[in-house]
N, C-alpha and C. Protein backbone atom coordinates (compact mmCIF):
# COMPACT_ATOMS: atom_id res chain seq x y z
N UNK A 1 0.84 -1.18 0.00
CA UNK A 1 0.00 0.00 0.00
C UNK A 1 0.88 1.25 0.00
N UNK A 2 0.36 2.16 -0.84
CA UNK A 2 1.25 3.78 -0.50
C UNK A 2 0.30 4.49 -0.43
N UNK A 3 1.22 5.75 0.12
CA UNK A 3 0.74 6.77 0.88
C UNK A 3 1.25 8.01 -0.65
N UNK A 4 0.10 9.11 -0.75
CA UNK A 4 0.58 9.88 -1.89
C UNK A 4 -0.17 11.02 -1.27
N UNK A 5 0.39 12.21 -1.29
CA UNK A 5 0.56 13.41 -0.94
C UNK A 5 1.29 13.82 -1.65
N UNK A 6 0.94 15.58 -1.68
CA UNK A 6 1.41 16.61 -2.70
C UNK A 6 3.14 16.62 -2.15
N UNK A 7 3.78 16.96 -3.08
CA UNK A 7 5.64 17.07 -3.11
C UNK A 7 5.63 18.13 -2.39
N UNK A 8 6.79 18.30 -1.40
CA UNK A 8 7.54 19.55 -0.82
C UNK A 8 9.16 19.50 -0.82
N UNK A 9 9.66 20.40 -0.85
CA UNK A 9 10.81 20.68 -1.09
C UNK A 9 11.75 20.10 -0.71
N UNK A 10 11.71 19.00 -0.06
CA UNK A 10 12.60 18.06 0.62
C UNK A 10 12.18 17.09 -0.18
N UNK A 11 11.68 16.31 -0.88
CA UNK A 11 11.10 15.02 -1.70
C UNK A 11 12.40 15.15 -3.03
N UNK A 12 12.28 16.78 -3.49
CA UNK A 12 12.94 17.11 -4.76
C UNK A 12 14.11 16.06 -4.88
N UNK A 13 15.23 16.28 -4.05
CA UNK A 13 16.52 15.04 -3.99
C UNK A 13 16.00 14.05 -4.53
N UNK A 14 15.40 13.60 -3.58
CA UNK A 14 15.38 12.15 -3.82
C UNK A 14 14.48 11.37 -5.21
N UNK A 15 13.58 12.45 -5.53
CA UNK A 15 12.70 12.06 -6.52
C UNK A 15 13.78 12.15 -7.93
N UNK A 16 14.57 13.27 -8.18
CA UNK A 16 15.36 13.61 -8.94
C UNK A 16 16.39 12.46 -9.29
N UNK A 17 16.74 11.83 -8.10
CA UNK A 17 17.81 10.36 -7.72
C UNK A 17 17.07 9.19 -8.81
N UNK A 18 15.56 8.93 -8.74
CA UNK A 18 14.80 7.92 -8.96
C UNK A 18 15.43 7.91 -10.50
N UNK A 19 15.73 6.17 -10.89
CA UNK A 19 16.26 6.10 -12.11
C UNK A 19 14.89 6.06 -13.06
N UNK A 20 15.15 7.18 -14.08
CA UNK A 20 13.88 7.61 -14.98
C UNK A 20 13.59 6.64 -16.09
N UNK A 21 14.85 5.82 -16.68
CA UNK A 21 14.78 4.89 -17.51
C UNK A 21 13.61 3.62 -17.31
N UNK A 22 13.13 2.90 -18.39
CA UNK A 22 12.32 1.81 -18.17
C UNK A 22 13.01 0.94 -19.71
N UNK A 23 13.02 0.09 -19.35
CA UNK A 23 13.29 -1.31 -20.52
C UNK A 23 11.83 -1.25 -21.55
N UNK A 24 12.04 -1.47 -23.04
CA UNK A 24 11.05 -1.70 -24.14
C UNK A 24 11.31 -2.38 -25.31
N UNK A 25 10.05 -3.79 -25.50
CA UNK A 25 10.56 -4.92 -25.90
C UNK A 25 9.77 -4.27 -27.56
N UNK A 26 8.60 -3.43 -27.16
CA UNK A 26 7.98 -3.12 -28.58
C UNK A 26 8.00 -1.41 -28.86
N UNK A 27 7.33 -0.86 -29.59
CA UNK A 27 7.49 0.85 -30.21
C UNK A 27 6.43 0.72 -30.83
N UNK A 28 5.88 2.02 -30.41
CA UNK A 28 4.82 2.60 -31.67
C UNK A 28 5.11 3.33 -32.48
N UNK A 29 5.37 2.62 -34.15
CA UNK A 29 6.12 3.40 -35.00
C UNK A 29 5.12 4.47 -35.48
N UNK A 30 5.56 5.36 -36.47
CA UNK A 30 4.72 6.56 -36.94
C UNK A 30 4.64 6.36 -38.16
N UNK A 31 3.55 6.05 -39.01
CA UNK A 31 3.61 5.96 -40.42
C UNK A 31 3.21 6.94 -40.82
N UNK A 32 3.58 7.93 -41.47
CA UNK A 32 3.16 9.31 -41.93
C UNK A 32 3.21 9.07 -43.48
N UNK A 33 1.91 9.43 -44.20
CA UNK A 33 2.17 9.73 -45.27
C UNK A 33 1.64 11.01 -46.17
N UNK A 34 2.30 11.73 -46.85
CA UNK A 34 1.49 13.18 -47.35
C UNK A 34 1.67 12.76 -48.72
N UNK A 35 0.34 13.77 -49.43
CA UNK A 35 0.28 13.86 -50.81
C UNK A 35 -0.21 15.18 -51.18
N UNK A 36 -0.20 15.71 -52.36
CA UNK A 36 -0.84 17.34 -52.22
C UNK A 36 -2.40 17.34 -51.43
N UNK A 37 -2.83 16.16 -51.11
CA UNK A 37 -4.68 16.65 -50.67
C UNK A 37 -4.68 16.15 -49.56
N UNK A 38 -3.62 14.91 -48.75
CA UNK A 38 -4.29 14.55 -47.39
C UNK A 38 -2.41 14.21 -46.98
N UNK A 39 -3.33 14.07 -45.90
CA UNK A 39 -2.23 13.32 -44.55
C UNK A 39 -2.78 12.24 -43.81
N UNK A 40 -2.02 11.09 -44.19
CA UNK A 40 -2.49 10.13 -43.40
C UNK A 40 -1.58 9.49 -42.14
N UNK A 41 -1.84 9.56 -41.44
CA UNK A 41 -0.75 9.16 -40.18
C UNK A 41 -1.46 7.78 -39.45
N UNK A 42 -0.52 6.71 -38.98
CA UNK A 42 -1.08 5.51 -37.93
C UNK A 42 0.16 5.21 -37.22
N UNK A 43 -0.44 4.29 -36.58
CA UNK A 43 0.67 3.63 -35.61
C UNK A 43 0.55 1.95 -35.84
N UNK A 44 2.20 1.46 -35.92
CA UNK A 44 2.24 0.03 -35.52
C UNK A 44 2.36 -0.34 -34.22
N UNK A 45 2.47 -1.27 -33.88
CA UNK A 45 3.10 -1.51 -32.64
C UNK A 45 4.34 -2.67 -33.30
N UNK A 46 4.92 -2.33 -32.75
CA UNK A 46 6.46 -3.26 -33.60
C UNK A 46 7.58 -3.63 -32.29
N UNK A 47 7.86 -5.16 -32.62
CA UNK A 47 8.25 -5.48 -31.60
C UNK A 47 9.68 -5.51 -32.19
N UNK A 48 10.35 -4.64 -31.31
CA UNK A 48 12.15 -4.41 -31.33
C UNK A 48 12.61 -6.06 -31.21
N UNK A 49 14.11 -6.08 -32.05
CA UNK A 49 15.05 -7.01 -32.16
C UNK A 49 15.46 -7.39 -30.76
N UNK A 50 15.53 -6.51 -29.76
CA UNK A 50 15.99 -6.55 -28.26
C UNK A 50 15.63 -5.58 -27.28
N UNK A 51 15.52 -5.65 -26.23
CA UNK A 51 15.13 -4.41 -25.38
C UNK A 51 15.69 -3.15 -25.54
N UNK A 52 15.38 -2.43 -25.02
CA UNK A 52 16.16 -1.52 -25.50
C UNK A 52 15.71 -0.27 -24.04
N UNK A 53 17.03 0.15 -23.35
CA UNK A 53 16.75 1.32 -22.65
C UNK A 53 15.85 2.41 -23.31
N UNK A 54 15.06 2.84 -22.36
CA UNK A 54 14.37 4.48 -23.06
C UNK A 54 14.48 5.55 -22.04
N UNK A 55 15.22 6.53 -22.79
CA UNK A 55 15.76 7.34 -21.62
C UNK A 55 14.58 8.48 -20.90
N UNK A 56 14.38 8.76 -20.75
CA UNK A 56 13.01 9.60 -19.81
C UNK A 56 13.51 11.06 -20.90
N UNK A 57 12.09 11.48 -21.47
CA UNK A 57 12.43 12.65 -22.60
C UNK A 57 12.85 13.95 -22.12
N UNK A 58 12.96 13.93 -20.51
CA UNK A 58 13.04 15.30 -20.16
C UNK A 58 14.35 14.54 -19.15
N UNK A 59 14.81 16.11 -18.48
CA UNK A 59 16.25 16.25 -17.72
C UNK A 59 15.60 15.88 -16.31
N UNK A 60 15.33 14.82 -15.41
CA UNK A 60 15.07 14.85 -13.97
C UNK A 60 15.29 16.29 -13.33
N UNK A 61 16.82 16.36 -13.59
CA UNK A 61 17.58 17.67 -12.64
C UNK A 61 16.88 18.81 -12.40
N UNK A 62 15.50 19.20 -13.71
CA UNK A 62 15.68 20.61 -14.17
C UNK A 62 14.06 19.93 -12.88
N UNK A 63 13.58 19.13 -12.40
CA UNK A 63 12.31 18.76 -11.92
C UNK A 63 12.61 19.89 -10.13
N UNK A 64 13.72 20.16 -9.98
CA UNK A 64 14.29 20.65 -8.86
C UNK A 64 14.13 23.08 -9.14
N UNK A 65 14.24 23.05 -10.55
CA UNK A 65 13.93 24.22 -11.28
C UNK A 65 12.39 24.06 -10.95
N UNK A 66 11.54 23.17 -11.93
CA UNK A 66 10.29 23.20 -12.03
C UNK A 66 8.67 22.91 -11.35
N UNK A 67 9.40 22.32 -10.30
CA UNK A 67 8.53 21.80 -9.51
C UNK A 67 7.92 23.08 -8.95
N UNK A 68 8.27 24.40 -8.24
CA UNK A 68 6.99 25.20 -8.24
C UNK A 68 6.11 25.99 -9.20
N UNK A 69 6.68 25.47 -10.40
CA UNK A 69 5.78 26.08 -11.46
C UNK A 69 4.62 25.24 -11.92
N UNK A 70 4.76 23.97 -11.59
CA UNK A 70 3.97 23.04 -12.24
C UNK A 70 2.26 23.12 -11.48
N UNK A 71 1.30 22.87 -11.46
CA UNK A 71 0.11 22.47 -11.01
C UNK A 71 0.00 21.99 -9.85
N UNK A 72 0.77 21.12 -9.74
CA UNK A 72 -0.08 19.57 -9.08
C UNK A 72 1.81 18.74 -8.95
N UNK A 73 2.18 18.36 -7.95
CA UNK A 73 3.11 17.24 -7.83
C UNK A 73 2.52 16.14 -6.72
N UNK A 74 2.48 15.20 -7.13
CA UNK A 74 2.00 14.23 -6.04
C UNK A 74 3.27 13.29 -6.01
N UNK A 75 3.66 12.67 -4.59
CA UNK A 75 4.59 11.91 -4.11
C UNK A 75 4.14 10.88 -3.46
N UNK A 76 4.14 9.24 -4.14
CA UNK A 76 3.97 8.25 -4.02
C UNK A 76 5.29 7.61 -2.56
N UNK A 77 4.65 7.68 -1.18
CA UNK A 77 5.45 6.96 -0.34
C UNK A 77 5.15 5.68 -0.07
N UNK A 78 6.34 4.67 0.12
CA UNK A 78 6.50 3.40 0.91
C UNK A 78 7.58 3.67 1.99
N UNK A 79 6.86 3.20 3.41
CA UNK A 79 7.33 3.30 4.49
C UNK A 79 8.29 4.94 4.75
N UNK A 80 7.34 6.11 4.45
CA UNK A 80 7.85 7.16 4.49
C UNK A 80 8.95 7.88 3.76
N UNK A 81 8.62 7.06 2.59
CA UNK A 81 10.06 6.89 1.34
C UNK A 81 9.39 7.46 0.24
N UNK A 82 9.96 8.40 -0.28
CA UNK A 82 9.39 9.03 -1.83
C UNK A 82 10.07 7.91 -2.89
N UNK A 83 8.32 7.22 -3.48
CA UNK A 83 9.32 6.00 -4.75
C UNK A 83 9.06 6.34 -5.59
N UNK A 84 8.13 7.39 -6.14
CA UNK A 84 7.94 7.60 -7.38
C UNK A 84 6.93 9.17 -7.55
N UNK A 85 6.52 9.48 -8.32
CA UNK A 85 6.25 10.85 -8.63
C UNK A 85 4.99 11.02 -10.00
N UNK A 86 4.12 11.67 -9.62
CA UNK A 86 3.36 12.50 -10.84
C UNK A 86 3.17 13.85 -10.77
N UNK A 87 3.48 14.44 -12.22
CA UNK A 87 3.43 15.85 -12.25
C UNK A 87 2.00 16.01 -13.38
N UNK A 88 1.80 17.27 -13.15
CA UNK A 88 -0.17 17.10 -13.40
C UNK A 88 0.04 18.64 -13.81
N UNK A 89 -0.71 19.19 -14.86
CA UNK A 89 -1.50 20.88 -15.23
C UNK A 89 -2.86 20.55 -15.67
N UNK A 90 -3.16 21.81 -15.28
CA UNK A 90 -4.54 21.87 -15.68
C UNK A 90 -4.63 22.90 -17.02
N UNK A 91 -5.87 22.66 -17.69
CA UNK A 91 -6.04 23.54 -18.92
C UNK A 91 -8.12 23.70 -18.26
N UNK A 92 -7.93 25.04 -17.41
CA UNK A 92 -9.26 25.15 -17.00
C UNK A 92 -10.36 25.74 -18.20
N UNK A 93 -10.01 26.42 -19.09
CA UNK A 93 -10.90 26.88 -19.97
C UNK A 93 -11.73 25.42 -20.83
N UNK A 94 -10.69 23.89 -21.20
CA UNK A 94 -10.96 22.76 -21.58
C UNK A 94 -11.35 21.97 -20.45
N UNK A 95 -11.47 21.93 -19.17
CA UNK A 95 -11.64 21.34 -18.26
C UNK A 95 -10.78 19.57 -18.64
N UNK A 96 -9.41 19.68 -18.95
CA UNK A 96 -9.00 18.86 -18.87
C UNK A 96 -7.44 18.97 -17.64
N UNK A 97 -7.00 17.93 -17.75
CA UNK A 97 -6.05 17.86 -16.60
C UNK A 97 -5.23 17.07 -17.22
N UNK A 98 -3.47 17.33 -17.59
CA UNK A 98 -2.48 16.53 -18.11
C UNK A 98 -1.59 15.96 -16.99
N UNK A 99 -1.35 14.80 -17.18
CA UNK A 99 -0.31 14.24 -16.83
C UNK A 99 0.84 13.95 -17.27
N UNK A 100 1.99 14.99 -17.16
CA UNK A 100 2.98 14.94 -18.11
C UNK A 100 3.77 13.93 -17.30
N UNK A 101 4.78 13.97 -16.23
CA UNK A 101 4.94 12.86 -15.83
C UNK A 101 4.58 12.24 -15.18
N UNK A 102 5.36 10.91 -14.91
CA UNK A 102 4.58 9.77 -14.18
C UNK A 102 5.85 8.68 -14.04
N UNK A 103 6.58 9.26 -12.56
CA UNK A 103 7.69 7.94 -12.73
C UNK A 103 7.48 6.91 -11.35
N UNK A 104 8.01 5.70 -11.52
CA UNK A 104 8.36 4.81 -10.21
C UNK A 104 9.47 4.62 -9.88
N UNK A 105 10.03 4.43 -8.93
CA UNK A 105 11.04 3.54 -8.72
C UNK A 105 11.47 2.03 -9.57
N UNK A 106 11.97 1.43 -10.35
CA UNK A 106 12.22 0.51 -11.34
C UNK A 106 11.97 -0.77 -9.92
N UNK A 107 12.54 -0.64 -9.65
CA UNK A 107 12.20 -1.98 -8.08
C UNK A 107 10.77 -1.51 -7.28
N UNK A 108 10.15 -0.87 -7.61
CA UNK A 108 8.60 -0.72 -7.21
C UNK A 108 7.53 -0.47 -8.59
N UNK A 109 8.13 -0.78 -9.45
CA UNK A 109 6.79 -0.89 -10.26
C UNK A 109 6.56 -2.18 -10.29
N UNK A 110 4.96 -1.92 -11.28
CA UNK A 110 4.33 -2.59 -10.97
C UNK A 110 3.86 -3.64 -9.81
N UNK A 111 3.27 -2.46 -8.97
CA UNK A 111 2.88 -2.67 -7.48
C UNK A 111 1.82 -1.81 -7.13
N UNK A 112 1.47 -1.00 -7.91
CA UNK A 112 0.33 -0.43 -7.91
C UNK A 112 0.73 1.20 -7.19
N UNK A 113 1.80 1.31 -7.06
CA UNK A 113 2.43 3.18 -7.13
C UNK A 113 1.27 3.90 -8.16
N UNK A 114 1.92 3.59 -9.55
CA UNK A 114 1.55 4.26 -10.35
C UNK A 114 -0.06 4.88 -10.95
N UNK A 115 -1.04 3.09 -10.70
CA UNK A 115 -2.13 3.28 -10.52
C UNK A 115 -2.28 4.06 -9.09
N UNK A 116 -2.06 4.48 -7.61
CA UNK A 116 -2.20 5.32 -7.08
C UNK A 116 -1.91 7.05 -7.23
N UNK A 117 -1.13 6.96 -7.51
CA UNK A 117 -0.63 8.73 -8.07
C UNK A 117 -1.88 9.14 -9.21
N UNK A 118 -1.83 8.39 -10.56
CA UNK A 118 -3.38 8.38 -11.57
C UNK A 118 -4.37 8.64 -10.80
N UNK A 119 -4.94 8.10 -9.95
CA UNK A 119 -6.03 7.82 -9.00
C UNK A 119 -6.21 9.19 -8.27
N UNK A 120 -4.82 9.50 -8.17
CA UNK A 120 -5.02 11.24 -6.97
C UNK A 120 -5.12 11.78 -8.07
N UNK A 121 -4.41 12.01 -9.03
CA UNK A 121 -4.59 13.49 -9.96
C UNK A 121 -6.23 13.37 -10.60
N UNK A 122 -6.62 12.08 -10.58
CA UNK A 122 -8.00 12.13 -11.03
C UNK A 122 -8.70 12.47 -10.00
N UNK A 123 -9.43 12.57 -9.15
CA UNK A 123 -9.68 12.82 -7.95
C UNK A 123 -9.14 14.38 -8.07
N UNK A 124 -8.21 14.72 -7.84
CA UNK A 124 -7.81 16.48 -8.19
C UNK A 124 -8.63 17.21 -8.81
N UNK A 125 -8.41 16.81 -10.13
CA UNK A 125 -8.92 17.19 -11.69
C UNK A 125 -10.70 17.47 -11.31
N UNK A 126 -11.04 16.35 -10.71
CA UNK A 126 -12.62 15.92 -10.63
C UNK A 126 -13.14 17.58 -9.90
N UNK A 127 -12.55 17.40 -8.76
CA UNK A 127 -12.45 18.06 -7.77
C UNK A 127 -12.40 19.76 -8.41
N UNK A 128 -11.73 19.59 -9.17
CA UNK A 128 -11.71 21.06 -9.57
C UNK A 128 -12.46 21.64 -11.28
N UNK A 129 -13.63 20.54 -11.38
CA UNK A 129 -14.13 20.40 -12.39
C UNK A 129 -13.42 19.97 -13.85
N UNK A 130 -12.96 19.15 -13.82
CA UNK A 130 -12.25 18.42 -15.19
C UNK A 130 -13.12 17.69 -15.51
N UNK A 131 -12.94 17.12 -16.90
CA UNK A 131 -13.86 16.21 -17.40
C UNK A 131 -13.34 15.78 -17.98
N UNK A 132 -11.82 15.79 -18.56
CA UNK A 132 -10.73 14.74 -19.33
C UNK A 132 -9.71 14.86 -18.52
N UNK A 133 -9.00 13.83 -18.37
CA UNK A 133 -7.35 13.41 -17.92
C UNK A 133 -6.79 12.89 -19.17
N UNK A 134 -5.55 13.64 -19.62
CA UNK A 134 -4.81 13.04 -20.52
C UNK A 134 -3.75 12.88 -19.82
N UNK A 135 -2.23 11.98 -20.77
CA UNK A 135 -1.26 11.02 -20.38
C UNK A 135 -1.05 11.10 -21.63
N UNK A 136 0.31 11.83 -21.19
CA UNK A 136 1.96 11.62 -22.77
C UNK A 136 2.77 10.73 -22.35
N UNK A 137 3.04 10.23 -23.41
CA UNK A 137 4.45 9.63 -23.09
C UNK A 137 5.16 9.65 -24.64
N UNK A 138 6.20 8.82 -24.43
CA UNK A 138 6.77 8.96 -25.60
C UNK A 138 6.44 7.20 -26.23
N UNK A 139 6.45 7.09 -27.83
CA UNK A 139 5.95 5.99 -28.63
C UNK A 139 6.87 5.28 -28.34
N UNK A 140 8.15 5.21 -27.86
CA UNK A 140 8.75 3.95 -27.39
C UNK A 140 8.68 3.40 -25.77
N UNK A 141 7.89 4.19 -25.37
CA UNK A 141 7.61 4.05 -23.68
C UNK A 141 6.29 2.70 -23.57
N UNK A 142 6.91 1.67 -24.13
CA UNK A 142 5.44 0.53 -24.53
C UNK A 142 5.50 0.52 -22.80
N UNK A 143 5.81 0.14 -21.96
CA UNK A 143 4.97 -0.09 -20.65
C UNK A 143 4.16 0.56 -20.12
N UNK A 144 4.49 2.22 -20.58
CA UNK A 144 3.65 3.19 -20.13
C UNK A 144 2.34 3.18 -21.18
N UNK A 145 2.49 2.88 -21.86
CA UNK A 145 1.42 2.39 -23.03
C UNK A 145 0.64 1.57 -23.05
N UNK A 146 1.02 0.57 -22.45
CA UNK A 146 -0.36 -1.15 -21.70
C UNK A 146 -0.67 -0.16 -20.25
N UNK A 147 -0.05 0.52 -20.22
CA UNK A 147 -0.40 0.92 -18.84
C UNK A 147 -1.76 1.79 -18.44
N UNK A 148 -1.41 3.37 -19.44
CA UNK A 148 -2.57 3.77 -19.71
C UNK A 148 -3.73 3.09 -20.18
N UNK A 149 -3.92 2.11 -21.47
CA UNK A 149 -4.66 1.62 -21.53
C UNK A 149 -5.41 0.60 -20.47
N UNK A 150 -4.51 -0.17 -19.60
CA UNK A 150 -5.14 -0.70 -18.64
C UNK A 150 -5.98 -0.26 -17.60
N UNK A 151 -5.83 1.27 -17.77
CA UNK A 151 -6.53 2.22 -16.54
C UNK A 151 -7.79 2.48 -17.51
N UNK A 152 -7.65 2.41 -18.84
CA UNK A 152 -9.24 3.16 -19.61
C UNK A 152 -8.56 4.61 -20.33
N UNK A 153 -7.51 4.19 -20.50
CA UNK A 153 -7.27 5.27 -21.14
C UNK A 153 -7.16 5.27 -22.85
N UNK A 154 -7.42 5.78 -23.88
CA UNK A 154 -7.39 5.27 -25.05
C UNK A 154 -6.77 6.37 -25.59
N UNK A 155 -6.42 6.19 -27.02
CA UNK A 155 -5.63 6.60 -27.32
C UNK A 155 -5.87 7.97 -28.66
N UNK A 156 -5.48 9.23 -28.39
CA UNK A 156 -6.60 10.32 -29.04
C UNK A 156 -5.37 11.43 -29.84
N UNK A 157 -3.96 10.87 -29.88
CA UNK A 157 -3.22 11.58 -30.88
C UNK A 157 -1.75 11.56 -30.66
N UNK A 158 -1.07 12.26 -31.44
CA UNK A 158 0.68 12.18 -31.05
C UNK A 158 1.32 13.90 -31.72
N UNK A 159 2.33 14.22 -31.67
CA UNK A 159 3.13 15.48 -31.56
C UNK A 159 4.27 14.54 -32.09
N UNK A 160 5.09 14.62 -33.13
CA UNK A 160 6.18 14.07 -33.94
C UNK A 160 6.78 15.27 -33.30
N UNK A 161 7.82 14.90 -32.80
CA UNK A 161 9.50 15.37 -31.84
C UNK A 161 8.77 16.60 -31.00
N UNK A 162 8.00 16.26 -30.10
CA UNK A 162 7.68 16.86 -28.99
C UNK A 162 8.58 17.06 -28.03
N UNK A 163 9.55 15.93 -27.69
CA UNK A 163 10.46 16.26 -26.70
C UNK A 163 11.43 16.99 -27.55
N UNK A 164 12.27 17.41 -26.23
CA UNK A 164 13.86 18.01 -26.49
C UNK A 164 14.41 16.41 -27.25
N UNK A 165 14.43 15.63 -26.80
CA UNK A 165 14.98 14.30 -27.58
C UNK A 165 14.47 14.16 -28.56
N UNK A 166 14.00 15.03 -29.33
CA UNK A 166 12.50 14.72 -30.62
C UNK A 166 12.06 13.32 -30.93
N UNK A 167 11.62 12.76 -29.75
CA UNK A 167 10.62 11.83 -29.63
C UNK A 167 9.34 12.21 -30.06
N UNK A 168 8.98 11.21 -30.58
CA UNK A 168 6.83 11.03 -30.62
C UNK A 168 6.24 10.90 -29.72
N UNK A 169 5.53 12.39 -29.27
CA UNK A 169 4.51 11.71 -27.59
C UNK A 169 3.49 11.12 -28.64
N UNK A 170 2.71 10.19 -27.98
CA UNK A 170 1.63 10.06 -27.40
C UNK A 170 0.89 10.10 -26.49
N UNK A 171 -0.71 10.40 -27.13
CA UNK A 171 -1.64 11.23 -26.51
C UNK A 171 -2.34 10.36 -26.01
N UNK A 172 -3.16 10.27 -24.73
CA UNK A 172 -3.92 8.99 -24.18
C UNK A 172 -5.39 9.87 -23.30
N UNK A 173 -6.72 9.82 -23.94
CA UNK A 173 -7.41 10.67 -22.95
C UNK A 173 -8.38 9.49 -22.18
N UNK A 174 -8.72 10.29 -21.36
CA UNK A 174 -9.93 9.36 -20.07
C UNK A 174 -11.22 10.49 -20.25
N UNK A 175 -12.27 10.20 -19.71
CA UNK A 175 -13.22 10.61 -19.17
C UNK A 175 -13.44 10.16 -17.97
N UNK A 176 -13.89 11.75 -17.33
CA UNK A 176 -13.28 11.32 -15.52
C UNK A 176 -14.94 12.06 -15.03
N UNK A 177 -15.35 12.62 -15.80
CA UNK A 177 -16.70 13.08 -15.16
C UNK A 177 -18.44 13.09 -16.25
């Protein structure tokens, strides 16, 4: 069981420490195709030759810069231990609520962290009249990808080199109200 409460300035260290990387056995490739009248874009899911590290699309470090600018930080504890982290904005004019990140501890996932932190920012969002929760990640982040979907989250678009790493997010929305 964890305990999740909003981040304070002492969490920053240690959350920053948490290794951001996750292992990925498949990718959602981008098939883009243009002609003078349309654009057609899809996704495979394509299973890589070998795992392959995926490095987290943003700098941890700068989370120590950004953390009072952001919305919403919630801090996932075991036994009074920060293991993992979600960072959350709101877009109140759309009544939606983003979840840009969303990390664990690599030796505590899948344990149900992650579905807890989701669970508070929804609950937040609700709370402050939202009616969508979305979830980026990047198209080679496949765990975070069964993941959202396992919560009900489906899948509603992508941004070709969104990150500083010009990765492909993908877009994942819910209905929360």
């Amino acid at each position: 069981m964890f305990d999740v409460r909003p981040a304070v300035a002492t969490d920053i260290p240690r959350l920053i420490e948490i290794d951001h990387t996750c292992k990925s056995d498949y990718v959602w490739q981008l098939d883009l195709r243009r002609d003078a009248e349309q654009v057609n874009a899809g996704f495979r899911e394509v299973r890589l030759p070998r795992s392959v590290d995926v490095m987290y699309p943003r700098n941890p470090a700068s989370l120590g810069v950004e953390w009072t600018r952001r919305d919403l930080i919630l801090v996932a504890l075991e036994d009074a231990r920060p293991i993992g982290y979600v960072c959350a904005r709101e877009e109140p004019p759309s009544a939606v609520a983003w979840i840009t990140d969303l990390v664990v501890a690599p030796e505590r996932r899948r344990k149900g962290a992650a579905s807890a932190l989701v669970s508070s920012v929804q609950a937040w969002a609700v709370e402050r009249g939202g009616r969508r929760l979305m979830l980026e990640t990047q198209s080679k982040n496949h765990p975070c990808i069964r993941f959202a979907q396992k919560l009900g989250f489906d899948f509603c678009g992508y941004n070709d080199q969104h990150y500083m790493t010009l990765d492909v997010a993908l877009f994942f929305a819910k209905t929360i109200k």
